[in-house]
Protein backbone atom coordinates (compact mmCIF):
# COMPACT_ATOMS: atom_id res chain seq x y z
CA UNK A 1 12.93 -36.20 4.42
CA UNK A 2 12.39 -32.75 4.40
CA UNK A 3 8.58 -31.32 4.20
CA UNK A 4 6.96 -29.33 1.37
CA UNK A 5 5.57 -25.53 2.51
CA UNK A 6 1.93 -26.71 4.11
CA UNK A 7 2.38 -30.23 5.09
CA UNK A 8 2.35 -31.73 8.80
CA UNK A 9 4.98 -33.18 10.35
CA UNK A 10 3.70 -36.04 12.63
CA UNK A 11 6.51 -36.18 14.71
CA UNK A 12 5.73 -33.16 17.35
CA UNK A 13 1.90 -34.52 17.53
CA UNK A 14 2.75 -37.79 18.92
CA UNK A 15 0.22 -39.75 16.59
CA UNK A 16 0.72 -42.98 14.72
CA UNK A 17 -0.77 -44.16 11.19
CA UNK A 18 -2.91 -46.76 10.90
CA UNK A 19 -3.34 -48.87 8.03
CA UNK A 20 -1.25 -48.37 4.86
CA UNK A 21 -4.42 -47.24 2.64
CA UNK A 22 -5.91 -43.83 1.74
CA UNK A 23 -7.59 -42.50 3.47
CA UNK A 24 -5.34 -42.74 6.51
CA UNK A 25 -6.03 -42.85 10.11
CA UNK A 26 -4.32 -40.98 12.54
CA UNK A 27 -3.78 -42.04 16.46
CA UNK A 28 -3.67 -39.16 18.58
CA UNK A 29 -2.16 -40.36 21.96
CA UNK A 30 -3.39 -37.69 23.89
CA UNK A 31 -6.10 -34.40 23.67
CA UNK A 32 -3.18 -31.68 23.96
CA UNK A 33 -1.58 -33.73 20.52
CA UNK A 34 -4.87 -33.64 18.60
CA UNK A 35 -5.26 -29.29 20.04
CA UNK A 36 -2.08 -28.84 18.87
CA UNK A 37 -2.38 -30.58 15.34
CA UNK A 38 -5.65 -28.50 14.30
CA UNK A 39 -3.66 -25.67 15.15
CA UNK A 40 -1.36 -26.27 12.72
CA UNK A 41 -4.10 -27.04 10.31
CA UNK A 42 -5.34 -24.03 10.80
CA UNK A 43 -2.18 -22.28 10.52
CA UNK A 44 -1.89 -23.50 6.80
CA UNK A 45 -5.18 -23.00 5.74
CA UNK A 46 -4.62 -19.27 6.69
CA UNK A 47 -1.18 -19.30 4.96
CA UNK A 48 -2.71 -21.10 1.71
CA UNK A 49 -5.68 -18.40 1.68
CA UNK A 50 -3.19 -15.21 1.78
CA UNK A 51 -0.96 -16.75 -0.80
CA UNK A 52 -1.54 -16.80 -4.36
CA UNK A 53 -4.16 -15.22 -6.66
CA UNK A 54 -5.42 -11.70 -4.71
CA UNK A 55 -7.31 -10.80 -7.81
CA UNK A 56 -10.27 -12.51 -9.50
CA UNK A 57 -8.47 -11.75 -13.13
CA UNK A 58 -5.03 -10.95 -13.74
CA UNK A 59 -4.15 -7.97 -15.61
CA UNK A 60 -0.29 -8.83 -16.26
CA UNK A 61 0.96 -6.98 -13.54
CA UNK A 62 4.83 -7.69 -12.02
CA UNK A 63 3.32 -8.25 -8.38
CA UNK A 64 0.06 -9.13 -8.86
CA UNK A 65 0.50 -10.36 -5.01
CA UNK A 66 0.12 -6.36 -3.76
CA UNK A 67 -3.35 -6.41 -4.90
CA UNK A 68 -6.29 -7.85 -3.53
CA UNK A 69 -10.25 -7.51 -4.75
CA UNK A 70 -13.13 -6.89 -2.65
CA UNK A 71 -14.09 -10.67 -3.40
CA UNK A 72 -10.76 -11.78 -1.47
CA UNK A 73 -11.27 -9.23 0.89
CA UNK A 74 -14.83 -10.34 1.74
CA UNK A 75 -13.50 -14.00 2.05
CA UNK A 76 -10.62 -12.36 4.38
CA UNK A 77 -12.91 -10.69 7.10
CA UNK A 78 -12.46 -12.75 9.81
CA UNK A 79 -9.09 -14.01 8.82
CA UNK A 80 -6.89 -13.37 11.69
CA UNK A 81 -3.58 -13.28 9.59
CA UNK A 82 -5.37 -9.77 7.82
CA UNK A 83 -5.49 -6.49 9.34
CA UNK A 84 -8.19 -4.44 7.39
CA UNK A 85 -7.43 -0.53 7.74
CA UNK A 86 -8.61 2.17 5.85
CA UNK A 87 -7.12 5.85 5.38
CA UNK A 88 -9.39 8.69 3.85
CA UNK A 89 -8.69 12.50 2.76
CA UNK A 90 -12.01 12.88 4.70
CA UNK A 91 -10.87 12.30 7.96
CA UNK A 92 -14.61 11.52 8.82
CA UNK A 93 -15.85 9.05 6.57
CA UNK A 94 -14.89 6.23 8.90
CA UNK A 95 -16.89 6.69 11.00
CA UNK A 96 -19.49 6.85 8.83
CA UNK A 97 -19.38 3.50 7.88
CA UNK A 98 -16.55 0.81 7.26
CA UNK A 99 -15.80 -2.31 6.33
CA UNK A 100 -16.31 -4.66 9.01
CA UNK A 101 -13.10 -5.29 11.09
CA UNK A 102 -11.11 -2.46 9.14
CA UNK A 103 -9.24 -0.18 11.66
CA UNK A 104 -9.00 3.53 10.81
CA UNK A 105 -6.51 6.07 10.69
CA UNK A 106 -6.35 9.28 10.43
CA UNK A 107 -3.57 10.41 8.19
CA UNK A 108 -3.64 14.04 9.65
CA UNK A 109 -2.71 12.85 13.25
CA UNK A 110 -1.16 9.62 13.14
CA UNK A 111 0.61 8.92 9.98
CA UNK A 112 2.89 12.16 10.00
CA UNK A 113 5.20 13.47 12.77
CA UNK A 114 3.31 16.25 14.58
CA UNK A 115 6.05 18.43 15.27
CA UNK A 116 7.98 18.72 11.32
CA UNK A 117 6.86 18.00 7.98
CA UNK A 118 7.74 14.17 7.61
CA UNK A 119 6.24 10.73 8.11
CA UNK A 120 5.58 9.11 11.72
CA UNK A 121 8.57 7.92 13.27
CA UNK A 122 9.85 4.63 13.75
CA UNK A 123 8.53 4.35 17.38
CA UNK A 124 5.35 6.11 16.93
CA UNK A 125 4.60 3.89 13.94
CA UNK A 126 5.15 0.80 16.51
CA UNK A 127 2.81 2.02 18.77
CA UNK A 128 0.35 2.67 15.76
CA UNK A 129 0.46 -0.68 14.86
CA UNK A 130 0.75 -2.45 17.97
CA UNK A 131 -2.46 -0.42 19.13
CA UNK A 132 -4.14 -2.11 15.85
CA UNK A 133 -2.84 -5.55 16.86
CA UNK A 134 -0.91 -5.77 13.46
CA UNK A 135 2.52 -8.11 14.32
CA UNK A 136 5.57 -8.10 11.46
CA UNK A 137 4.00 -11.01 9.90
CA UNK A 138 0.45 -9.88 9.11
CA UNK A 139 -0.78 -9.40 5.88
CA UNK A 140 -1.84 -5.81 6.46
CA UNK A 141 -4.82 -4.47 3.47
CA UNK A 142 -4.83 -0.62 2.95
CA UNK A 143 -7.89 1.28 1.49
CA UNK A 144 -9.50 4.49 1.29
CA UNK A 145 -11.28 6.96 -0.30
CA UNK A 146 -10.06 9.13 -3.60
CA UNK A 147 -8.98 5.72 -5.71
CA UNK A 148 -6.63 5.31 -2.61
CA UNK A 149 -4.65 8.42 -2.53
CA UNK A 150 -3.90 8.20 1.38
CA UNK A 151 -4.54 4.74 1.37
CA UNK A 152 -1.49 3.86 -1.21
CA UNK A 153 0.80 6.90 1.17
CA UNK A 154 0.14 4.39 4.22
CA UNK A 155 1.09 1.81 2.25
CA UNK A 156 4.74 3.67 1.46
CA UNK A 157 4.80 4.08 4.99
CA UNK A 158 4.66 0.67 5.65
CA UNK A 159 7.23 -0.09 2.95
CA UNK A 160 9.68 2.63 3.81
CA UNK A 161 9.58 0.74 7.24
CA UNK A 162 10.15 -2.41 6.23
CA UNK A 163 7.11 -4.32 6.57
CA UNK A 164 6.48 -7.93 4.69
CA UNK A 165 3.36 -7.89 3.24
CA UNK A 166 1.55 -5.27 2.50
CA UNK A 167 -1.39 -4.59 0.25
CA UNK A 168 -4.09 -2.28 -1.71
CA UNK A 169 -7.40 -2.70 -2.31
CA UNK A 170 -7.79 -2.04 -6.03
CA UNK A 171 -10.91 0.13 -6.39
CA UNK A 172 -10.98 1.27 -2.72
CA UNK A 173 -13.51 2.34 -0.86
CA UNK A 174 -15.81 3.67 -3.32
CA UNK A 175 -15.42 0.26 -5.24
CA UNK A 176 -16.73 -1.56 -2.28
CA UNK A 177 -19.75 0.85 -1.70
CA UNK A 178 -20.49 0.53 -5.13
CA UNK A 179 -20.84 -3.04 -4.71
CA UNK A 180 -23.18 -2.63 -1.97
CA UNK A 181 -21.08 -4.36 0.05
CA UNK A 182 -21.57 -4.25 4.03
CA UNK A 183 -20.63 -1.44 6.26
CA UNK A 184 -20.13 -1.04 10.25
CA UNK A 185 -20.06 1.62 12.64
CA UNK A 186 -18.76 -0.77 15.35
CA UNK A 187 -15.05 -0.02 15.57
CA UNK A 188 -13.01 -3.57 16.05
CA UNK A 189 -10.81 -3.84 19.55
CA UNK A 190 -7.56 -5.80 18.67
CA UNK A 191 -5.45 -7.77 21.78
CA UNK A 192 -2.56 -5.41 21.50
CA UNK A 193 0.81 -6.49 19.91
CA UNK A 194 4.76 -5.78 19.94
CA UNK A 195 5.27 -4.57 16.45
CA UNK A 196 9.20 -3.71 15.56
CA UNK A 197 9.65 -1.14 12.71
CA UNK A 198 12.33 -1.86 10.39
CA UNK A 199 15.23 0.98 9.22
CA UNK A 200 13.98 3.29 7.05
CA UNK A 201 14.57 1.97 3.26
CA UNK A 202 15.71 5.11 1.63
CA UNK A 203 16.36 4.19 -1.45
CA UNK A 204 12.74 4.76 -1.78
CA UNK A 205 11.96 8.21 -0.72
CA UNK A 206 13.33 11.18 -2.87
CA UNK A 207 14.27 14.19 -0.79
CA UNK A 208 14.94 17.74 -2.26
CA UNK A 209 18.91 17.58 -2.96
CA UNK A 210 18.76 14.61 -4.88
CA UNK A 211 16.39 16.44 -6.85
CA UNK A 212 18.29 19.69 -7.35
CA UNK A 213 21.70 17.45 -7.93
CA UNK A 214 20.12 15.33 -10.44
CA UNK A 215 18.57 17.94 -12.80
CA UNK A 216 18.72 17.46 -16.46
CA UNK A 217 20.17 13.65 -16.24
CA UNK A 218 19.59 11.13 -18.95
CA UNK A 219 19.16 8.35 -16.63
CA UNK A 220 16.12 9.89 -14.40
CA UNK A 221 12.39 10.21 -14.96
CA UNK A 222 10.73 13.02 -13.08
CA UNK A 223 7.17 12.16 -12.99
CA UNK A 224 4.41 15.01 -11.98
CA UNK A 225 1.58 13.55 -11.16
CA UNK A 226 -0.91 16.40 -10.63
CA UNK A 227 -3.38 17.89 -12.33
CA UNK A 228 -2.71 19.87 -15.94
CA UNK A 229 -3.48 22.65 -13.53
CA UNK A 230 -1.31 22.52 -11.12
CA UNK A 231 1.74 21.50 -13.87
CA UNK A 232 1.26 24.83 -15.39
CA UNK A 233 1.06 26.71 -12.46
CA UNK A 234 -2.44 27.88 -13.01
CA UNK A 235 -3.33 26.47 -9.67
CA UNK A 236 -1.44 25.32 -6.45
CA UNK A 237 -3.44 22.56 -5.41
CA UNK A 238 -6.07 20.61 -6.55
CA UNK A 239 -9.25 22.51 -7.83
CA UNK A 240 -11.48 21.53 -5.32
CA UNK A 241 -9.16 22.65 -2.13
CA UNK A 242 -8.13 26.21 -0.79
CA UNK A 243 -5.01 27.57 -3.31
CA UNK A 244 -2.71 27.38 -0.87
CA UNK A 245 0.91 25.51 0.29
CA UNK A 246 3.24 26.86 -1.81
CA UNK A 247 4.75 30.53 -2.76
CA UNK A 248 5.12 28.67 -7.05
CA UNK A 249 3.05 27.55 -8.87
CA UNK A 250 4.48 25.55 -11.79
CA UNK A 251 6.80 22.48 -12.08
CA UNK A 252 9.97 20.77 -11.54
CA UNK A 253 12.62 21.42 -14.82
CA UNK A 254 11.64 18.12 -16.96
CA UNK A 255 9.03 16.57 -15.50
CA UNK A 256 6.33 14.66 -17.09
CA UNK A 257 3.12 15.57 -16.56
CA UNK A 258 1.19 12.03 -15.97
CA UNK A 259 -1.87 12.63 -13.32
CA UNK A 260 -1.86 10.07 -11.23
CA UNK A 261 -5.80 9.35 -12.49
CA UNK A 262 -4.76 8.17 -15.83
CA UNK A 263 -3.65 4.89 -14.21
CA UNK A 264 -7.40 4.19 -13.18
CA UNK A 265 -10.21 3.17 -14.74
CA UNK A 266 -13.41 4.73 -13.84
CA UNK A 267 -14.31 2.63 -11.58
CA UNK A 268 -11.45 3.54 -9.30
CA UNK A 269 -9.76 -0.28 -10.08
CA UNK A 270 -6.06 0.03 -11.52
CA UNK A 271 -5.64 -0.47 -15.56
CA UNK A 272 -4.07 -3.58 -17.23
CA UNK A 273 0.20 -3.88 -16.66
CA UNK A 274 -0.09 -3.12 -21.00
CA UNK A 275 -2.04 -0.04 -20.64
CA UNK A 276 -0.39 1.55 -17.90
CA UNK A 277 3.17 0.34 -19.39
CA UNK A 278 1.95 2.07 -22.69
CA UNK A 279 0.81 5.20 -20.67
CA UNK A 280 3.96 6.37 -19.21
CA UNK A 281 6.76 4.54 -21.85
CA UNK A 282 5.12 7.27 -23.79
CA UNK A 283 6.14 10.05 -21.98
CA UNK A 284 10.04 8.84 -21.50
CA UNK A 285 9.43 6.96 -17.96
CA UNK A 286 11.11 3.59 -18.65
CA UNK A 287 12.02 0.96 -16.10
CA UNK A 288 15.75 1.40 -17.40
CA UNK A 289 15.82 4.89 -15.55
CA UNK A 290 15.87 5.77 -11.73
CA UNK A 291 12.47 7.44 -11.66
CA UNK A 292 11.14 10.24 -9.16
CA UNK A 293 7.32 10.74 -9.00
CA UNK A 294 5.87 13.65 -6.76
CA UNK A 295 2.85 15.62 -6.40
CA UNK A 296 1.42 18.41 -3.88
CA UNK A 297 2.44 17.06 -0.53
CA UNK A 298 3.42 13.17 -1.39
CA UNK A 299 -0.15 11.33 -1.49
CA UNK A 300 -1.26 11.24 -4.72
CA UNK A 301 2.80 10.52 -6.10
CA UNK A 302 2.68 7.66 -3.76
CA UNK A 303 -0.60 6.04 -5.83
CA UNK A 304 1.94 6.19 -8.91
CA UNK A 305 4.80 5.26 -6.84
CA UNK A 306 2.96 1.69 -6.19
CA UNK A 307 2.10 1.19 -9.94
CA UNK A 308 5.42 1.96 -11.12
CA UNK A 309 7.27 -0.55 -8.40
CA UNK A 310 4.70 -3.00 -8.36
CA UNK A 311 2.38 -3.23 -10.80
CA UNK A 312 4.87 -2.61 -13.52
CA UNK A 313 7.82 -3.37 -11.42
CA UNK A 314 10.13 -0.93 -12.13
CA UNK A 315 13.57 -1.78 -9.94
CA UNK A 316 14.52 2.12 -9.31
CA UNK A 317 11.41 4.44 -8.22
CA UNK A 318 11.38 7.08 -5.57
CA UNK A 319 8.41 9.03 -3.99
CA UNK A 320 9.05 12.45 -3.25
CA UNK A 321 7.02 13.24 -0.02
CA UNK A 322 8.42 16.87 -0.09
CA UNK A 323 6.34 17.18 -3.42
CA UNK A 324 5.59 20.84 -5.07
CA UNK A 325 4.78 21.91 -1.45
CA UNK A 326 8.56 21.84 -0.43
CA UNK A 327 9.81 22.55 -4.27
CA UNK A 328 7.54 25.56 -4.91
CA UNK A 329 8.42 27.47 -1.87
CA UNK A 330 12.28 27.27 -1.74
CA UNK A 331 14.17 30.20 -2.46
CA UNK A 332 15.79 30.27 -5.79
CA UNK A 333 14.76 26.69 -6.84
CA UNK A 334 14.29 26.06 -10.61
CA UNK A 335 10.67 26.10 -11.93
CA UNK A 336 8.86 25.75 -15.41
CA UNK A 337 5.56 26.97 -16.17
């Protein structure tokens, strides 16, 4: 008879049942049968406590599964089956302090290619991973600072590779720290592991012909995700950072201007699946279009990339990585102001 998902099989443990009343007694006929049997005890607990509810309240959202709390992470930390990592704008604040276990990276250096403008490669995102001990079937938990910005562009990375299971950390950093939750400086040492990177899944990553080809269609939702600022073309980047990374200023021919904030409450934590669905069905971005979100250089779209696919579960969205860094400097390309 076949076995439900989390139930042992007592055939490989060589072990007997005594009696025919609950409870049950089990016969272990040797020490290596008994090892071997809270193994896979152990096993299932781990699978039982990465399954199911992530979130201590559910806000209606498609995949509630890509979300976790810091209450589930807390319960996670030593969980073996989780790879903690966080990913910050400042490069420096891991160091500072982290959540115990979490591995860092620095987006700068290790999650683009070093040579041209485009995400690690396959390889290099191997040895990333396998460096971090993270194997195909981890649950891996991204976080960062700025509600997540880098954290949820990691998290595209992962996804545009393939990987299973894959995760945010609604709230992010400052969420935890406003908990008062516990910090480390001591930086975790993982056994190394083979990790094997999947193709790339283009079908979600815009690039800038698409784009241009695609112009003025009925069936596509261009989604700007920056600042009122930076839509207008008052500024180039975001008002806090040097004005600087593109010849334009303005915005692509028909996009809506949603900043990627207004999906957050102020806490940093992600609004209800009816507030954000009411938030952009507003401005003409509906689930029955293919939809293209972008930003400055492909962080912040990638925050409202992972709402739009996951949280509201949208079956066609794109994040364009190229963002208004690539659009506002090429020669001739259509802007409005």
């Amino acid at each position: 008879m076949p076995l439900a998902k989390g139930m042992i099989h007592p055939g490989p443990y060589n072990i007997s049942i005594v009696g025919n009343k609950s409870p049950l007694a089990l016969v272990f006929t040797s020490s290596r049968a008994f090892v071997e049997y809270v193994a896979q005890l152990y096993h299932i607990s781990a699978i039982r406590q990465t399954e199911g509810v992530t979130m201590s309240g559910n806000k209606g959202y498609v995949h509630p599964e890509v979300l976790v709390d810091a209450d589930w992470v807390q319960a996670h930390l030593n969980d073996p089956q989780v790879r903690l990592i966080e990913v910050d704008v400042d490069t420096t604040a891991y160091d500072q302090g982290h959540i115990p276990g979490a591995v860092g990276f620095n987006w700068q250096k290790e999650l683009q290619d070093q040579v041209v403008r485009a995400p690690l490669s396959k390889e290099h995102l191997e040895e990333l991973l396998g460096r971090a001990g993270v194997s195909n079937d981890t649950t891996v938990v991204f976080y960062g600072d700025n509600n997540n910005w880098f954290a949820a562009w990691a998290l595209w990375i992962l996804k545009y590779y393939g990987h299973k299971d894959v995760r945010l950390l609604d709230g992010g950093r400052v969420k935890w720290l406003a908990d008062k939750r516990s910090l480390t400086t001591e930086v975790p040492n993982y056994l190394r592991t083979t990790y094997h990177a999947g193709t790339p899944k283009t079908d979600i990553r815009a690039f800038r012909d698409q784009i241009l080809n695609s112009l003025g269609r009925k069936d596509q939702a261009l989604v700007d995700v920056r600042s009122p600022g930076e839509y207008s073309g008052e500024l180039l980047a975001p008002a806090n950072l040097p004005q600087e990374g593109a010849q334009r200023g303005g915005h692509i021919p028909g996009a809506a201007n949603i900043p990627w904030s207004q999906a957050v409450r102020e806490d940093g934590t992600f609004k209800s699946a009816d507030e954000l669905k009411s938030l952009y069905e507003s401005k003409g971005v509906t689930p029955d279009k293919e939809v293209v979100a972008y930003c400055r250089i492909g962080e912040r779209s990638s925050h409202t990339w992972f709402v739009l696919q996951y949280l509201l579960g949208y079956p066609k969205v794109r994040n364009y990585d190229g963002s208004w860094t690539e659009w506002g400097s090429l020669i001739e390309a259509p802007i409005e102001k």
